[in-house]
Protein backbone atom coordinates (compact mmCIF):
# COMPACT_ATOMS: atom_id res chain seq x y z
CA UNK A 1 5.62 -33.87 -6.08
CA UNK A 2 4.70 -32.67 -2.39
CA UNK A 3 5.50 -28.88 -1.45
CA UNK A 4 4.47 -26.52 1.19
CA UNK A 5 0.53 -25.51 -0.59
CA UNK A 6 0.77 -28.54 -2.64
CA UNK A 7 -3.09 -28.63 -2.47
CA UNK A 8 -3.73 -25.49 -4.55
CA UNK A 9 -0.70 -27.09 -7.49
CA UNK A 10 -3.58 -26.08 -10.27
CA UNK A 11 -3.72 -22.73 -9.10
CA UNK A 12 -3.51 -20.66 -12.70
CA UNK A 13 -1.39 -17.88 -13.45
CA UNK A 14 -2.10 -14.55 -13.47
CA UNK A 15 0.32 -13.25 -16.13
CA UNK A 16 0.41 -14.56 -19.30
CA UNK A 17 3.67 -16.50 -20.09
CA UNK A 18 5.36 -20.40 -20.81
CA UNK A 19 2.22 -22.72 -21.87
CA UNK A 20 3.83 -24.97 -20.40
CA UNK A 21 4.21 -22.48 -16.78
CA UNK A 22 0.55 -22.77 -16.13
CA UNK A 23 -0.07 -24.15 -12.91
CA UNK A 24 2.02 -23.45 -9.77
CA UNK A 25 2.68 -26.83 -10.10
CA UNK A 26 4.09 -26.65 -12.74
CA UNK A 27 6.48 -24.20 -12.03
CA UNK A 28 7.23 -26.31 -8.65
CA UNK A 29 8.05 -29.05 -11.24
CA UNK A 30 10.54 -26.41 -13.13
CA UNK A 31 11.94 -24.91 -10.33
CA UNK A 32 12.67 -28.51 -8.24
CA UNK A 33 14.64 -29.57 -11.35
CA UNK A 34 16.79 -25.96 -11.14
CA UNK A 35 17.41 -25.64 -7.66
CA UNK A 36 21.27 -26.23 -6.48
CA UNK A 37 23.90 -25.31 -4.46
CA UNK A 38 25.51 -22.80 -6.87
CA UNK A 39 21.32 -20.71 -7.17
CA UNK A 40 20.77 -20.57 -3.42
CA UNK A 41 21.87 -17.61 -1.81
CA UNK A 42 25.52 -17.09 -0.52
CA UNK A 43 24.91 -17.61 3.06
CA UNK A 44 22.84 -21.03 2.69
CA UNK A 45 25.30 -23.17 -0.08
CA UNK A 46 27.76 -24.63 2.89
CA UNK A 47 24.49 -26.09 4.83
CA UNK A 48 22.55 -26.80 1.19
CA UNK A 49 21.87 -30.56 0.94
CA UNK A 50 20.25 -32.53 -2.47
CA UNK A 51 17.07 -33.83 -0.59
CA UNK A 52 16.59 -30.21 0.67
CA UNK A 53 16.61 -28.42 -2.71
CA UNK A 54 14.66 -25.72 -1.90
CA UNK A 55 16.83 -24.62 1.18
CA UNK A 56 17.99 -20.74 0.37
CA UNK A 57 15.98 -20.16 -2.37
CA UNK A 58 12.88 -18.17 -0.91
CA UNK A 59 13.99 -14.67 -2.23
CA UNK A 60 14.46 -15.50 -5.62
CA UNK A 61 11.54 -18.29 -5.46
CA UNK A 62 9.35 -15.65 -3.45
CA UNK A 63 10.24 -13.23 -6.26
CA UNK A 64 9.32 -15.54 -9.37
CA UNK A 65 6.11 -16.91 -7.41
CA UNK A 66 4.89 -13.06 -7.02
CA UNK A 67 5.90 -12.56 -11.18
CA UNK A 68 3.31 -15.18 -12.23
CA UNK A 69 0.58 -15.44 -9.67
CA UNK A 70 0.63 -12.25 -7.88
CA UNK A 71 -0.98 -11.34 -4.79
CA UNK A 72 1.84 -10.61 -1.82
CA UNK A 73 5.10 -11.61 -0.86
CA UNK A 74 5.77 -12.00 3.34
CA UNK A 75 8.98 -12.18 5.24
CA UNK A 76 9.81 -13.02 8.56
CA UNK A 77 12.61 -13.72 11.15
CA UNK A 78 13.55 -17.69 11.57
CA UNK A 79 16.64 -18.42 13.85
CA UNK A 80 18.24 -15.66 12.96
CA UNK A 81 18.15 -15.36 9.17
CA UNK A 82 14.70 -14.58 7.14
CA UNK A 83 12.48 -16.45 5.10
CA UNK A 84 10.10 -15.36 2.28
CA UNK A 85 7.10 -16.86 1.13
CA UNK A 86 4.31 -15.59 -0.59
CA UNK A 87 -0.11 -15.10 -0.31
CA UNK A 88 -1.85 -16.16 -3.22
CA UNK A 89 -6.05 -16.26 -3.06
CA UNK A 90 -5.70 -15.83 0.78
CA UNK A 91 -3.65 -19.04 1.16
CA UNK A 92 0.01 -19.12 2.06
């Protein structure tokens, strides 16, 4: 399991929820297994590719991420479209 902040994968929760949704690890682990063509957005599925699951899911991802851990969700311009990610404990 290697994602972008991979390093802080036992960062806890802030909102109480899923026992099994502790960590963001463990969401990574969920989320990795529900990513797909048909749940990224619109303007991504014709360039979404299997070993890429992740690609146009940063909204929605940015979204859940913010739910459960809090802190602040960023956005900024990348070749023309924009990408979300979020700030949790001053780490990105």
């Amino acid at each position: 399991m290697l994602f972008y902040g991979e390093e802080f994968s036992s960062l806890k929760r802030r909102t109480p929820g899923n026992r099994h949704l502790e960590t963001l690890g463990d969401l990574y682990t969920v989320l990795r297994a529900c990513w797909s063509k048909e749940t990224a957005h619109p303007s991504c599925q014709a360039e979404w590719v299997p070993n890429d699951p992740s690609y146009g899911q940063c909204a929605i991802t940015a979204m859940l991420v913010h739910d459960m851990f809090g802190e602040t969700i960023h956005r900024i311009r990348v070749s023309g479209s924009t990408h979300y990610f979020n700030r949790i404990d001053g780490h990105y």
